[in-house]
PDB file of N, CA and C in Angstrom:
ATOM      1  N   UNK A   1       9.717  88.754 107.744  1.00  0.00           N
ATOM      2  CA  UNK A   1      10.853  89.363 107.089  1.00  0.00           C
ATOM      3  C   UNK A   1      12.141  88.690 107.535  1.00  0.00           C
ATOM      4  N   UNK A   2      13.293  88.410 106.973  1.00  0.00           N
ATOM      5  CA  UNK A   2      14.246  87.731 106.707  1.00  0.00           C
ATOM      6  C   UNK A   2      15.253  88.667 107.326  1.00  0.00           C
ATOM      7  N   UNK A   3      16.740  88.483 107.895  1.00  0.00           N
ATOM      8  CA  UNK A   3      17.304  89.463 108.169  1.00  0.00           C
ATOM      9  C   UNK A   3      17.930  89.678 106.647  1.00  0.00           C
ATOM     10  N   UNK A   4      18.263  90.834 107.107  1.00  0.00           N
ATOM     11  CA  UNK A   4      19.315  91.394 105.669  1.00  0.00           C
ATOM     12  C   UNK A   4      20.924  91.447 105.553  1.00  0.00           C
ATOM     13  N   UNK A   5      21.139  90.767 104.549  1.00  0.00           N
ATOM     14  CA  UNK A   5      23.160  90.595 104.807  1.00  0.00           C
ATOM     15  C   UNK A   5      23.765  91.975 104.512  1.00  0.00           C
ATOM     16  N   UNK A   6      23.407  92.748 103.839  1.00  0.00           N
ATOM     17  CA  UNK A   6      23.632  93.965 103.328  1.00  0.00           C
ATOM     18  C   UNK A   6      22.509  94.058 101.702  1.00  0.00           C
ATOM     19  N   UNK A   7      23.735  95.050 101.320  1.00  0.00           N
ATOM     20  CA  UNK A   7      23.064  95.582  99.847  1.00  0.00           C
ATOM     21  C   UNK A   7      23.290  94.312  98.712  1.00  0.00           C
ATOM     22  N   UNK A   8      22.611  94.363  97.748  1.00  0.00           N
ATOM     23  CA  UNK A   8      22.089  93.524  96.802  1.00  0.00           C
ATOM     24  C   UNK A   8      23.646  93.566  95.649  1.00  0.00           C
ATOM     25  N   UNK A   9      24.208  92.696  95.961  1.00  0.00           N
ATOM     26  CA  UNK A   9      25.198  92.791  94.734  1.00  0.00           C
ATOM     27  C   UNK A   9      25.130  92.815  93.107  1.00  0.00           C
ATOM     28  N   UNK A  10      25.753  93.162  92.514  1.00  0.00           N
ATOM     29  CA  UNK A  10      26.052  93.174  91.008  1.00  0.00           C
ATOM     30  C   UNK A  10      26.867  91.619  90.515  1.00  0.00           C
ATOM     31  N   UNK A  11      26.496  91.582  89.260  1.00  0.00           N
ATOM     32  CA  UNK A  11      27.218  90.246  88.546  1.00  0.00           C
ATOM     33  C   UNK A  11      28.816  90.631  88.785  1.00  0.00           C
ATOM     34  N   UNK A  12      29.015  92.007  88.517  1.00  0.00           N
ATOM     35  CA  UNK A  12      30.448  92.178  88.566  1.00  0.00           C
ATOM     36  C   UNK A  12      30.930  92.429  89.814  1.00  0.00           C
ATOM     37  N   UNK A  13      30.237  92.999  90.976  1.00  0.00           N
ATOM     38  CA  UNK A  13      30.961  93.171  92.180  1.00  0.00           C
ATOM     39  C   UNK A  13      30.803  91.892  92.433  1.00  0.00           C
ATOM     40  N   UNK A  14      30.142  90.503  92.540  1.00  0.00           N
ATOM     41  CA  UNK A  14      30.176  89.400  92.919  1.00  0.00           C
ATOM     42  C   UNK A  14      31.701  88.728  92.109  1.00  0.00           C
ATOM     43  N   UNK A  15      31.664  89.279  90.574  1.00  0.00           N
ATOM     44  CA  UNK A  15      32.834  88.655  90.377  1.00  0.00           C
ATOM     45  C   UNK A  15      34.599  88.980  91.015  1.00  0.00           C
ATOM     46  N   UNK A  16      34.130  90.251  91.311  1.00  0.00           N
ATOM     47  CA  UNK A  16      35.691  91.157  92.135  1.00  0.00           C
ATOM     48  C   UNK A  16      35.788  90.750  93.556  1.00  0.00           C
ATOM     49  N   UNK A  17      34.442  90.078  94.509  1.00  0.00           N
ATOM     50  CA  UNK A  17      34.877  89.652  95.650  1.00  0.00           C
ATOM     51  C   UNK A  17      35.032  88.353  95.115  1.00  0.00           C
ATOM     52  N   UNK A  18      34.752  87.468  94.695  1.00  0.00           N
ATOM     53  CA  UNK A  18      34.879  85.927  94.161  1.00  0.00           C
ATOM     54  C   UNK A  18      36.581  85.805  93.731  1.00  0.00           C
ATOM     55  N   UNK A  19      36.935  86.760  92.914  1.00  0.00           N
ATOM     56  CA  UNK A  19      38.151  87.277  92.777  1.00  0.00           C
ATOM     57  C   UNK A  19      39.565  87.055  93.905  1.00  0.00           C
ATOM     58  N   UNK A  20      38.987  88.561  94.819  1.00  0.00           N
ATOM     59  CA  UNK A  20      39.748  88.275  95.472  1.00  0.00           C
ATOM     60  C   UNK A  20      40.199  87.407  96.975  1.00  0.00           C
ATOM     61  N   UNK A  21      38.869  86.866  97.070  1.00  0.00           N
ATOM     62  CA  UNK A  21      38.790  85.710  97.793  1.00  0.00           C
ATOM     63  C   UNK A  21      39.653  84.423  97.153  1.00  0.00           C
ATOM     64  N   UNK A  22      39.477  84.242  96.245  1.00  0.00           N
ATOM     65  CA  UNK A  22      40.481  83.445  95.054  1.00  0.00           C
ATOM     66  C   UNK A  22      42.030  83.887  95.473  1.00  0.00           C
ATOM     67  N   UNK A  23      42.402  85.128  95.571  1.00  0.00           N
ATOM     68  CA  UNK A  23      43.572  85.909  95.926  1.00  0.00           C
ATOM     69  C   UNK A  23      44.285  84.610  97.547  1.00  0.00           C
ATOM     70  N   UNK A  24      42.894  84.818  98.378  1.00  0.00           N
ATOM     71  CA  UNK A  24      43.427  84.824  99.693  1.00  0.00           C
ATOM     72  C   UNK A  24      43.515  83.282 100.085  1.00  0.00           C
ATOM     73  N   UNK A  25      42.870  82.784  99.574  1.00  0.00           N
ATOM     74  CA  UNK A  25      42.466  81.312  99.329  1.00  0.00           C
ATOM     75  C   UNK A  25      44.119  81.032  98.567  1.00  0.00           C
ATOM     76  N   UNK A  26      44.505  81.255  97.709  1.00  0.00           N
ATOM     77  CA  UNK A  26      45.580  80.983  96.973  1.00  0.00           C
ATOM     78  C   UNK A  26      47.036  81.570  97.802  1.00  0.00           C
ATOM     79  N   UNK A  27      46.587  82.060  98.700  1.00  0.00           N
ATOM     80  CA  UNK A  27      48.043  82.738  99.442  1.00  0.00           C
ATOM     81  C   UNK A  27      48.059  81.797 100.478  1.00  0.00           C
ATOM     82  N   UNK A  28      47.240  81.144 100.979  1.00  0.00           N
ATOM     83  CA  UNK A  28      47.037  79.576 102.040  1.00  0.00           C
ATOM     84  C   UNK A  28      48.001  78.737 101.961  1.00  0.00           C
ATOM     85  N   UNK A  29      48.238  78.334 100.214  1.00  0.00           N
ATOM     86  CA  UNK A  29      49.309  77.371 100.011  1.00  0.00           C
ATOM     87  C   UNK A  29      50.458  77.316  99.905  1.00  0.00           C
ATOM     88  N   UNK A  30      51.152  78.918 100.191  1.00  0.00           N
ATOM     89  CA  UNK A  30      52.358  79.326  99.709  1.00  0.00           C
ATOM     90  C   UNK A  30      53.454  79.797 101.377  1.00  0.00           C
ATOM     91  N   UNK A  31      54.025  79.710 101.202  1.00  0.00           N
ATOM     92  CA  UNK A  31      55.498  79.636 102.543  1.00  0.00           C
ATOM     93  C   UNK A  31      54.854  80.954 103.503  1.00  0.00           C
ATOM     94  N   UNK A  32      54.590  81.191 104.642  1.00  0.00           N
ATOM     95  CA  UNK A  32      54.243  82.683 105.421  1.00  0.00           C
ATOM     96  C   UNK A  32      54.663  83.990 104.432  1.00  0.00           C
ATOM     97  N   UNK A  33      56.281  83.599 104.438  1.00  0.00           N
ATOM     98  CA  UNK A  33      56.339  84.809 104.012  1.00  0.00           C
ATOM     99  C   UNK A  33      55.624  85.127 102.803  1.00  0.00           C
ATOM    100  N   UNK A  34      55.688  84.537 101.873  1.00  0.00           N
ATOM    101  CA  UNK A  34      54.778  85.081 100.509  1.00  0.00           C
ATOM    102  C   UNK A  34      53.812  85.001 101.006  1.00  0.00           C
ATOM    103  N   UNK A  35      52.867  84.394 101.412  1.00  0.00           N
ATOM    104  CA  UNK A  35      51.494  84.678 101.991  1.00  0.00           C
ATOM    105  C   UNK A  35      51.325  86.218 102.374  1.00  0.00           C
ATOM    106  N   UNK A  36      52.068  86.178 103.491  1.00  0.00           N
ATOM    107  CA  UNK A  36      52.339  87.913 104.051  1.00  0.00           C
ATOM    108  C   UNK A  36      52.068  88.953 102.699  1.00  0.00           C
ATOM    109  N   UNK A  37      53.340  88.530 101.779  1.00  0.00           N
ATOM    110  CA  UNK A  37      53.201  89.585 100.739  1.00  0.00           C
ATOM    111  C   UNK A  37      52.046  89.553  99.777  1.00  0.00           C
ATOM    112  N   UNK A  38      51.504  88.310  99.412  1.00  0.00           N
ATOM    113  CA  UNK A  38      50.477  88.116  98.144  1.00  0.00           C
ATOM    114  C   UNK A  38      49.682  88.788  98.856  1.00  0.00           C
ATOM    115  N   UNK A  39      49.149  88.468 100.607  1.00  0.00           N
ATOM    116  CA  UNK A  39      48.034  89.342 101.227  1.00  0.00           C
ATOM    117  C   UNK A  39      47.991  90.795 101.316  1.00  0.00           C
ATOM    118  N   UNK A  40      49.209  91.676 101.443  1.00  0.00           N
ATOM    119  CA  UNK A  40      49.507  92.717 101.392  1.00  0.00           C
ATOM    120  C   UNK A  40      49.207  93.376 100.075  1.00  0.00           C
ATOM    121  N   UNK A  41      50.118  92.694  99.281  1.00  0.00           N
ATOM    122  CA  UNK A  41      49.718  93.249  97.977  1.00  0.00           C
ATOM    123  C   UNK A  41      48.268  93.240  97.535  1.00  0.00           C
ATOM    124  N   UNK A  42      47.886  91.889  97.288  1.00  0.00           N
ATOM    125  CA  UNK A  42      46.104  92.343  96.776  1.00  0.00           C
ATOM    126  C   UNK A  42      45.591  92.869  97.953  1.00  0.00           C
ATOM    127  N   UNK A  43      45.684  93.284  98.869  1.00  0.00           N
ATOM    128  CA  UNK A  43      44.852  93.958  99.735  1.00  0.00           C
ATOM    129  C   UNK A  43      44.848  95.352  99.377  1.00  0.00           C
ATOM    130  N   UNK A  44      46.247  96.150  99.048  1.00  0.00           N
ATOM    131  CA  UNK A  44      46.522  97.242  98.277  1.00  0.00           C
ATOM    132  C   UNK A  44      46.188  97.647  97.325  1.00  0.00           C
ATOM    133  N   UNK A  45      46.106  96.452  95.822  1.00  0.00           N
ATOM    134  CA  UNK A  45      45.830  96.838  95.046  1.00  0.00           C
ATOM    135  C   UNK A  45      44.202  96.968  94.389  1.00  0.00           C
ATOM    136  N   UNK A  46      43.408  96.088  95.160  1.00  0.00           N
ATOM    137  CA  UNK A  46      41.816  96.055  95.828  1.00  0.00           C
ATOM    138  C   UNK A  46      41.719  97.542  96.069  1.00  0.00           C
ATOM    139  N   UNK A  47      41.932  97.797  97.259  1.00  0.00           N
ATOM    140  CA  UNK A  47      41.785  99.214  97.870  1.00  0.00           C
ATOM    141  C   UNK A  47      42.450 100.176  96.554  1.00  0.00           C
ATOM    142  N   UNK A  48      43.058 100.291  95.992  1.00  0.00           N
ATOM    143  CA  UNK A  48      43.884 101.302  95.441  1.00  0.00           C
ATOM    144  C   UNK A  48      42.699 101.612  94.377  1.00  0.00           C
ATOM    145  N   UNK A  49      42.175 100.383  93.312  1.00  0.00           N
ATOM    146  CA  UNK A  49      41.741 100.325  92.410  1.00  0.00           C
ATOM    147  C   UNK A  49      40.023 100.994  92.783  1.00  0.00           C
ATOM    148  N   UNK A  50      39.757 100.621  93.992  1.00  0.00           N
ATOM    149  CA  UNK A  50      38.295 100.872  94.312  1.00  0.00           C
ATOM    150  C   UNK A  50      38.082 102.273  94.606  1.00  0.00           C
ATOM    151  N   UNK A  51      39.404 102.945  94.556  1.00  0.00           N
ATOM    152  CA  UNK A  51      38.870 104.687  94.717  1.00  0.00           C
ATOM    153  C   UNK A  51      39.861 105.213  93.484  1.00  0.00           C
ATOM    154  N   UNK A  52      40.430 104.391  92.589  1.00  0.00           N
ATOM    155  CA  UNK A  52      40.825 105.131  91.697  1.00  0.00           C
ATOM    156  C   UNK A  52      39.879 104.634  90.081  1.00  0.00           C
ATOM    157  N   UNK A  53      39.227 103.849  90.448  1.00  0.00           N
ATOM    158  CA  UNK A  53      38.591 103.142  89.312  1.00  0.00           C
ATOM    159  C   UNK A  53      36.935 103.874  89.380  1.00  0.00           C
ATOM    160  N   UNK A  54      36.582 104.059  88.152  1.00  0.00           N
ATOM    161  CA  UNK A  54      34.538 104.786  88.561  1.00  0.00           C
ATOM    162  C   UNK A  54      34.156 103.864  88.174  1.00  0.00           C
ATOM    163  N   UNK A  55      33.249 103.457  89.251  1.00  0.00           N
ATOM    164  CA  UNK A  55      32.526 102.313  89.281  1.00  0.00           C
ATOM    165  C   UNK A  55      31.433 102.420  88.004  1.00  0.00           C
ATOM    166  N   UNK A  56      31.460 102.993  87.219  1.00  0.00           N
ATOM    167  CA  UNK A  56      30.412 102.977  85.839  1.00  0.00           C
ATOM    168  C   UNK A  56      31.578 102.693  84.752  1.00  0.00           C
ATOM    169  N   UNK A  57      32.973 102.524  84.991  1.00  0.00           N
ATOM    170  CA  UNK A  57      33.668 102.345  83.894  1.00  0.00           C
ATOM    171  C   UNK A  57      34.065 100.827  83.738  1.00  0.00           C
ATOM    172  N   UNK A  58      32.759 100.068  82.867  1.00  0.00           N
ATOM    173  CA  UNK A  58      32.611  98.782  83.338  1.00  0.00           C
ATOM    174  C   UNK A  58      33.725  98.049  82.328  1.00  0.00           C
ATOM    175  N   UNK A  59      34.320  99.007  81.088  1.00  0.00           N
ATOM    176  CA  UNK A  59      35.078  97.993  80.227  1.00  0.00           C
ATOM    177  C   UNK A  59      36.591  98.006  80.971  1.00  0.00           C
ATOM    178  N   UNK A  60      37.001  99.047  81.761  1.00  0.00           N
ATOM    179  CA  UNK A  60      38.194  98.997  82.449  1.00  0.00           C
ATOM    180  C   UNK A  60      38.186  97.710  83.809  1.00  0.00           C
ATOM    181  N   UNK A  61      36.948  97.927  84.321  1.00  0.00           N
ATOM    182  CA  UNK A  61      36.886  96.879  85.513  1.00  0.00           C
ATOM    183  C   UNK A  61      37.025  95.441  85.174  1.00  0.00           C
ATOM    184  N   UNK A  62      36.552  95.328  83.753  1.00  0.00           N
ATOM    185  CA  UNK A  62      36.178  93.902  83.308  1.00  0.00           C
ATOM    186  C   UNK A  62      37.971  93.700  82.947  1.00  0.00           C
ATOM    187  N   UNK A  63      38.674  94.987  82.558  1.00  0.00           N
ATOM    188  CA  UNK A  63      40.427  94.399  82.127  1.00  0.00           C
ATOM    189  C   UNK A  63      40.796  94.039  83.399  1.00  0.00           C
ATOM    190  N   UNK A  64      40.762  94.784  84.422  1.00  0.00           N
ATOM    191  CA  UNK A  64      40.941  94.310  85.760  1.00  0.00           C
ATOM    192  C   UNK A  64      40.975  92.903  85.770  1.00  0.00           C
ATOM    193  N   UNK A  65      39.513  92.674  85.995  1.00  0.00           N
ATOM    194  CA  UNK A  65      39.548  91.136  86.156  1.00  0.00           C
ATOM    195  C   UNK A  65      39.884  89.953  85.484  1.00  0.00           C
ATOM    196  N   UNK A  66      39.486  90.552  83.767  1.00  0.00           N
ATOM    197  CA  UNK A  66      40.709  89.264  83.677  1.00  0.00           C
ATOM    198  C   UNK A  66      42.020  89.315  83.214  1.00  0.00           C
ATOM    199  N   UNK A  67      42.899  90.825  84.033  1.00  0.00           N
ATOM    200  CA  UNK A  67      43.851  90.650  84.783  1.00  0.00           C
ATOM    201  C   UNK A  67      44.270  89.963  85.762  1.00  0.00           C
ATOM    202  N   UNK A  68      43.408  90.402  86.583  1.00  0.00           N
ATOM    203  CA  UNK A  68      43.545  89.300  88.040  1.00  0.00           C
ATOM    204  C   UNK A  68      43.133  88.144  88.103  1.00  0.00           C
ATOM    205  N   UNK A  69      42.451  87.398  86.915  1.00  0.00           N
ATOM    206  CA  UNK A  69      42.411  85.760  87.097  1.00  0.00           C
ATOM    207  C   UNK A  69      43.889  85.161  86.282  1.00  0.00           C
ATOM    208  N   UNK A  70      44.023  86.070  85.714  1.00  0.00           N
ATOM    209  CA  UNK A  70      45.949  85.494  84.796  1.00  0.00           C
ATOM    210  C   UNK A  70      46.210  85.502  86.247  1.00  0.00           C
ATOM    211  N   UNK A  71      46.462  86.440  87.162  1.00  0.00           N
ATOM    212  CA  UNK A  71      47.643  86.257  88.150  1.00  0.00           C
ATOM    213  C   UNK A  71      47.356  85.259  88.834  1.00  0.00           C
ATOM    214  N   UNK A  72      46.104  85.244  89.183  1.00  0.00           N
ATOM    215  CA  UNK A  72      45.571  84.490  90.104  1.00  0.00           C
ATOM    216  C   UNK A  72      45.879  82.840  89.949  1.00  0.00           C
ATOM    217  N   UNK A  73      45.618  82.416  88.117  1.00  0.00           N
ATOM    218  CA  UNK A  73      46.100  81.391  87.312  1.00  0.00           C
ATOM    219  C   UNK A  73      47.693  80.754  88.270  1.00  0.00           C
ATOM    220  N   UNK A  74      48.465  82.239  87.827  1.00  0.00           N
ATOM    221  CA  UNK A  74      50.211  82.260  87.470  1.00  0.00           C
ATOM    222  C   UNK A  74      50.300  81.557  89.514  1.00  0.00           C
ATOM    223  N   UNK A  75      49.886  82.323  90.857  1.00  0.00           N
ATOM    224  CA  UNK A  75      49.523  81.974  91.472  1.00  0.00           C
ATOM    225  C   UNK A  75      49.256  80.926  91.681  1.00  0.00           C
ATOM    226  N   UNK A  76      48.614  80.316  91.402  1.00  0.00           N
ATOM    227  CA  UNK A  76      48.096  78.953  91.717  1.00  0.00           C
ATOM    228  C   UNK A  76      48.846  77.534  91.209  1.00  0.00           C
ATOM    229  N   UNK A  77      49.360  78.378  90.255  1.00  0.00           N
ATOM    230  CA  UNK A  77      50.342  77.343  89.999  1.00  0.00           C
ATOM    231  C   UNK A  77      51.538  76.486  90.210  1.00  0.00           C
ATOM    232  N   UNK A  78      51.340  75.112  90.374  1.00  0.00           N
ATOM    233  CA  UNK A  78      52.494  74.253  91.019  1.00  0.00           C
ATOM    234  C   UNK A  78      53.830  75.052  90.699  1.00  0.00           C
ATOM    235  N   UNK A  79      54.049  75.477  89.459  1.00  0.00           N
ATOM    236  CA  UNK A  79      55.282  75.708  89.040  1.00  0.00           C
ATOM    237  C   UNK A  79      55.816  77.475  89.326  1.00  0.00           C
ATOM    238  N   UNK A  80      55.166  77.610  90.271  1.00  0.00           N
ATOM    239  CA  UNK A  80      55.231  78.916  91.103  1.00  0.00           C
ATOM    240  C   UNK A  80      56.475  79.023  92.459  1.00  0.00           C
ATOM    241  N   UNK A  81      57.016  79.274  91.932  1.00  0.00           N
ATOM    242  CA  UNK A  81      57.823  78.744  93.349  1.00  0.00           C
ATOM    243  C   UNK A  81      58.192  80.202  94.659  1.00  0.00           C
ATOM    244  N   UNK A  82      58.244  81.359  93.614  1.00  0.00           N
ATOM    245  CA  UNK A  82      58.448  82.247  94.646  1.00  0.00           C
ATOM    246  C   UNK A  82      58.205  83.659  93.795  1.00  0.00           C
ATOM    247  N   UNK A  83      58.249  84.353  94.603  1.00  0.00           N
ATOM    248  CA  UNK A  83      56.672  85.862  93.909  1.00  0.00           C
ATOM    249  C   UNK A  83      57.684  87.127  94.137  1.00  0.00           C
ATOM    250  N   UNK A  84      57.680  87.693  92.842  1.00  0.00           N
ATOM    251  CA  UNK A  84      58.154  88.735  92.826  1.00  0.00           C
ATOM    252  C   UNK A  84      57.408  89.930  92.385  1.00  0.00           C
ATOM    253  N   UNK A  85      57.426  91.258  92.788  1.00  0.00           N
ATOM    254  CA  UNK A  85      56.798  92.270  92.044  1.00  0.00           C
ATOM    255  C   UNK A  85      57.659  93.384  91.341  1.00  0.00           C
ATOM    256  N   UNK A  86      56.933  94.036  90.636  1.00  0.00           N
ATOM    257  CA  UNK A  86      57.411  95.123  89.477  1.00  0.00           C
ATOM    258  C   UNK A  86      56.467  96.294  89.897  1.00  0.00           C
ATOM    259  N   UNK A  87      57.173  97.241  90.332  1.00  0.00           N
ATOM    260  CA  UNK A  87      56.407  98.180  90.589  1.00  0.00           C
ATOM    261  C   UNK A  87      56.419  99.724  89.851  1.00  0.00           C
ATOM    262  N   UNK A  88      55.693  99.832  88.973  1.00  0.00           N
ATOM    263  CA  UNK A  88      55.748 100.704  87.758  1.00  0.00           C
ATOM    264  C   UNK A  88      54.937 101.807  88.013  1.00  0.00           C
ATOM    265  N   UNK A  89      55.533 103.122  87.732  1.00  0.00           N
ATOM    266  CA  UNK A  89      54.226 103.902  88.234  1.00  0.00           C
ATOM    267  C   UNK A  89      54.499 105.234  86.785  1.00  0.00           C
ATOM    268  N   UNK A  90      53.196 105.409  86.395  1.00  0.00           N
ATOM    269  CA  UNK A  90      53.766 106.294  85.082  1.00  0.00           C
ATOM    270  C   UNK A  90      52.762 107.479  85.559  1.00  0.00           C
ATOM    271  N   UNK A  91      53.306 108.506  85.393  1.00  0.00           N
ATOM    272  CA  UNK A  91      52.568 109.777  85.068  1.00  0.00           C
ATOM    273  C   UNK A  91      51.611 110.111  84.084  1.00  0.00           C
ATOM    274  N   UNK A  92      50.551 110.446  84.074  1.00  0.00           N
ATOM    275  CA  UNK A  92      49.288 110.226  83.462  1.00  0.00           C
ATOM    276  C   UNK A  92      49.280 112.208  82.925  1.00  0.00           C
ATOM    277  N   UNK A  93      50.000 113.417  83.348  1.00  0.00           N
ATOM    278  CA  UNK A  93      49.632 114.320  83.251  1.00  0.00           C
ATOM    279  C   UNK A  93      50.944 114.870  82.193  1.00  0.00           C
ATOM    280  N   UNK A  94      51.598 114.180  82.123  1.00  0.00           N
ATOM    281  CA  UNK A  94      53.139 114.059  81.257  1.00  0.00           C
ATOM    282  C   UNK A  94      52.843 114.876  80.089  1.00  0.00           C
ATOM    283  N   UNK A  95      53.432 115.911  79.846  1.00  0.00           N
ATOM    284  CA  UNK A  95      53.276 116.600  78.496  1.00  0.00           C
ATOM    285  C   UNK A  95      54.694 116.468  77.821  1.00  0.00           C
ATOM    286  N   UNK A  96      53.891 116.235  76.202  1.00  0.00           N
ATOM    287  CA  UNK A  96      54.973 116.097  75.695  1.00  0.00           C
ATOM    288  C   UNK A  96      55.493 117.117  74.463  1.00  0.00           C
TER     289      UNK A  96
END
């Protein structure tokens, strides 16, 4: 018997760590300080999404991701020079 690395991944959880390894890998090339923040931020928004997202709601996870390969794209790009965020938060219980 072989040791065991853990549990048996999914096509899609392989694609959300591939993801955000992509994230951290891409914050390598950029000045400390943005590094600091790109790491902060996807580290947040990883965590945020993984207890606010149900893991059976596979057409929302899939917008996720290719959400996060645009950024990841915008990121990576030479013509990136410095990272700003927008931080939007809407009420979901809002009656109108």
């Amino acid at each position: 018997m072989g040791a065991s690395r853990g549990p048996r991944l999914s096509g899609m959880q392989k694609q959300v760590l591939a993801l955000y390894r992509g994230f951290i890998r891409a914050a390598r090339s950029k000045s400390p300080e943005d590094r600091h923040r790109i790491e902060s931020f996807v580290s947040a928004e990883f965590r945020r999404n993984s207890k606010l997202v149900d893991r059976k709601n596979f057409l929302y996870i899939e917008y996720l991701l290719r959400r996060g390969k645009k950024q990841l794209e915008q990121i990576n790009s030479p013509a990136t020079l410095r990272l700003s965020s927008l931080n939007l938060r809407f009420c979901e219980n809002r009656k109108r």
